[in-house]
C-alpha atoms as a PDB file:
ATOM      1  CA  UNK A   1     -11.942   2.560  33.027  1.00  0.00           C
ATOM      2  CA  UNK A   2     -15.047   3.848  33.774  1.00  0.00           C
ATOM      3  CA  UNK A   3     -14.799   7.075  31.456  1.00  0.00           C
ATOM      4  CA  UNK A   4     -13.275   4.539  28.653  1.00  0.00           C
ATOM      5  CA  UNK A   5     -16.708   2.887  29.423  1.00  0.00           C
ATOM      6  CA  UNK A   6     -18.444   6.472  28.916  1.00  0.00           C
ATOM      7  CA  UNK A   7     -16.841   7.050  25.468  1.00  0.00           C
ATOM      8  CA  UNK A   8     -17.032   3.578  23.998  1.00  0.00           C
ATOM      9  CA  UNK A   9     -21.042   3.841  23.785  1.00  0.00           C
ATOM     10  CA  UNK A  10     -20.364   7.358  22.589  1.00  0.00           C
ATOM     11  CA  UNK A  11     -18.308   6.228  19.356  1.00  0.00           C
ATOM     12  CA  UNK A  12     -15.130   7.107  20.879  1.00  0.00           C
ATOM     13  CA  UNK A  13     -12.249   5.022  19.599  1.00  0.00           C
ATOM     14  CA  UNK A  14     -10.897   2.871  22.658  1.00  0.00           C
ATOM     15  CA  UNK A  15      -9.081  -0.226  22.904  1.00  0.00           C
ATOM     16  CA  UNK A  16     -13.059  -1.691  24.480  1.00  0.00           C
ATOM     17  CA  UNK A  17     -14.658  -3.760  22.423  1.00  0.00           C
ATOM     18  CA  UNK A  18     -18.264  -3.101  23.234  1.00  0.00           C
ATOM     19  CA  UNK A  19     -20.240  -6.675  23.573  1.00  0.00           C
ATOM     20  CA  UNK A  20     -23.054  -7.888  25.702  1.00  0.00           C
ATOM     21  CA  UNK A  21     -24.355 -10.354  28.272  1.00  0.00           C
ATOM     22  CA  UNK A  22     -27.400 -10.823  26.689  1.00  0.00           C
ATOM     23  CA  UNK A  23     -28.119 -12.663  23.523  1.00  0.00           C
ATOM     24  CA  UNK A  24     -31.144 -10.986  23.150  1.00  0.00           C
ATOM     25  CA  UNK A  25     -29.794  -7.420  23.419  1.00  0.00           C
ATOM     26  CA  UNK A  26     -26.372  -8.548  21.162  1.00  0.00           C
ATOM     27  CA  UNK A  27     -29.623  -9.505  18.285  1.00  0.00           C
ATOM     28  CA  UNK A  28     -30.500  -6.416  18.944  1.00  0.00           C
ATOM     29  CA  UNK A  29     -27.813  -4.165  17.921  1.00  0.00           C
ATOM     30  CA  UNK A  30     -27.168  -7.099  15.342  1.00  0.00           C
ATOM     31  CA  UNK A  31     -30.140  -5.647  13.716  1.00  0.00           C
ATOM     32  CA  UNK A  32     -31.125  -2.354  14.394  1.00  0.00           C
ATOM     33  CA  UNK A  33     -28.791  -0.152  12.230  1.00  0.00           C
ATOM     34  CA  UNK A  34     -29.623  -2.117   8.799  1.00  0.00           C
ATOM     35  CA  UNK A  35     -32.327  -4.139   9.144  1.00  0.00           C
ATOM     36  CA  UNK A  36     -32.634  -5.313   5.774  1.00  0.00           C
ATOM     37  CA  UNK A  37     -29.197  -6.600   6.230  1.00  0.00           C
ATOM     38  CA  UNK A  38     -27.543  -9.818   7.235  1.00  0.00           C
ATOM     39  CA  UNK A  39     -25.668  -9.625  10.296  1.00  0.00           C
ATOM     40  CA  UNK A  40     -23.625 -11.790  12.341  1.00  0.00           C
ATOM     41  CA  UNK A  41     -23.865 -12.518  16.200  1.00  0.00           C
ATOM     42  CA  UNK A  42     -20.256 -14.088  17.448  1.00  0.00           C
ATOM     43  CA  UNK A  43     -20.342 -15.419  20.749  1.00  0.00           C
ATOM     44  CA  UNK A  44     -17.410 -16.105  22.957  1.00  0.00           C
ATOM     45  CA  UNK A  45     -17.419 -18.935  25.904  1.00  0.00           C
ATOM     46  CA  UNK A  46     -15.837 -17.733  29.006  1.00  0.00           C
ATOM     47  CA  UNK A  47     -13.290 -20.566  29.178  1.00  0.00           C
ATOM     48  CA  UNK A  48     -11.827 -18.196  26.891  1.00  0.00           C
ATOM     49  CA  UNK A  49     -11.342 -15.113  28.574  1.00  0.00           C
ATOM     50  CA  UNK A  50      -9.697 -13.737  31.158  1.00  0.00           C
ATOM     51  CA  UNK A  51     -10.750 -11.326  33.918  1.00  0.00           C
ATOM     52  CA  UNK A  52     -14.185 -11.339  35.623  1.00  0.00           C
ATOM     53  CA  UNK A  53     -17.484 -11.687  34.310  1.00  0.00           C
ATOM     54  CA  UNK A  54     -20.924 -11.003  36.215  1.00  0.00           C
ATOM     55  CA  UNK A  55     -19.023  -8.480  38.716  1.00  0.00           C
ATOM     56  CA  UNK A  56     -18.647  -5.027  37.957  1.00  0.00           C
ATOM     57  CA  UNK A  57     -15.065  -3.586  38.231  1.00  0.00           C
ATOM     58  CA  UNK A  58     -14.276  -0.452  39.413  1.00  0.00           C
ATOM     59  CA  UNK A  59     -10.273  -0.717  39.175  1.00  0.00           C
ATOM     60  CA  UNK A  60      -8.692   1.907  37.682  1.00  0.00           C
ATOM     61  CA  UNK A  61      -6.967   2.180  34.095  1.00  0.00           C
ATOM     62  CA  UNK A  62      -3.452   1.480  35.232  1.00  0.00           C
ATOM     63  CA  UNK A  63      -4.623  -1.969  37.211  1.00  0.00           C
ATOM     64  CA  UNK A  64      -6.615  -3.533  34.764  1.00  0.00           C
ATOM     65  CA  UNK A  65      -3.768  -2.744  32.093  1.00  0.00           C
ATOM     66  CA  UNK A  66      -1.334  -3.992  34.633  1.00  0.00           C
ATOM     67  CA  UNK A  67      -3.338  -7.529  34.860  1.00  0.00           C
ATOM     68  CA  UNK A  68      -3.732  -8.120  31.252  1.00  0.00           C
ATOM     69  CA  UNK A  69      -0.166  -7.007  29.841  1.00  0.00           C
ATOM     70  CA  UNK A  70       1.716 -10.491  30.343  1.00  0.00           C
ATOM     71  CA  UNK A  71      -1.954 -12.549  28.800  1.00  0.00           C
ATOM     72  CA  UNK A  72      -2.392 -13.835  25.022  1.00  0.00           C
ATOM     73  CA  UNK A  73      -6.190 -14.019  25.395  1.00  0.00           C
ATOM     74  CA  UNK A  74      -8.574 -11.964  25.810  1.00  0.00           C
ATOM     75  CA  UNK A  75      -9.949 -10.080  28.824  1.00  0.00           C
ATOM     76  CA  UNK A  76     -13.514  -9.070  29.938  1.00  0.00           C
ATOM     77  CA  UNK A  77     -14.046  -6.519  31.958  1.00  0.00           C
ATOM     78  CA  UNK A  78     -17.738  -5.474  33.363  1.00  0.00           C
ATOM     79  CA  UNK A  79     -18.069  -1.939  34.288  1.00  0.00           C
ATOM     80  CA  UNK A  80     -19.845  -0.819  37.413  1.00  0.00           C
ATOM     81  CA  UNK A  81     -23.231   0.756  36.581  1.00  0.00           C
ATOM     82  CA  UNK A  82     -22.044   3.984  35.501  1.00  0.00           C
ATOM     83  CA  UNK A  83     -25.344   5.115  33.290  1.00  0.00           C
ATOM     84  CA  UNK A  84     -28.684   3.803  32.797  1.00  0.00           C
ATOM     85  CA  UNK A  85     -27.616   2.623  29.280  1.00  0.00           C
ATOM     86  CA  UNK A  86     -24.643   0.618  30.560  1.00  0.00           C
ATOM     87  CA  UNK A  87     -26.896  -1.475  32.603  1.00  0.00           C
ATOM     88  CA  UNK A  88     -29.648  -2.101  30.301  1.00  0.00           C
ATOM     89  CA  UNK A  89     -27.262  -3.351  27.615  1.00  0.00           C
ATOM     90  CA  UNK A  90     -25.741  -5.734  30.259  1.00  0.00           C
ATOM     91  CA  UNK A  91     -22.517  -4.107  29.002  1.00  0.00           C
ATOM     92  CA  UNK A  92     -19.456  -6.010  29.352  1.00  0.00           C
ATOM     93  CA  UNK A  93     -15.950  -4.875  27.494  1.00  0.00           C
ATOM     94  CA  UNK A  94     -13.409  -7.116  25.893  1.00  0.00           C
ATOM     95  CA  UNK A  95      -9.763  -5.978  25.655  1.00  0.00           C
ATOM     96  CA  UNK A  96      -6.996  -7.073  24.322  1.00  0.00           C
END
């Protein structure tokens, strides 16, 4: 999971779906890449999700997989702090 982690904020295609903690940090990237633009901030409420939020996982691909496989919602999972940038985005990763 971790190295899905790695290669999500690299632009690698995953099945992650790269959100935030922060509203202030999800405005950010809201913003940065077109400024000019209109953009759109979606926010999900965590009666909604499955899996953990606010502790960092470090399971490997194969459990987390395992957990989610019989669910019809979606899943957060928060990565350890596995770079500087993962933890000052307040990364946290929906699956599904």
């Amino acid at each position: 999971m971790e190295l899905l982690a790695r290669l999500q904020h690299h632009g690698a295609a995953t099945r992650l779906l790269d959100t935030s903690r922060s509203a202030l940090v999800a405005l950010y990237f809201c913003c940065v890449s077109n400024p000019k633009k209109m953009g759109l901030l979606i926010g999900v409420h965590t009666d909604h999700l499955a899996g953990c939020e606010s502790e960092p996982d470090a399971r490997k691909y194969e459990e987390v997989m395992n957990d989610i496989k019989d669910t019809d919602t979606l899943f957060t999972w928060e990565p350890p702090v596995i770079t500087n940038r993962i933890a000052a985005q307040h990364s946290q990763f929906l699956i599904q």
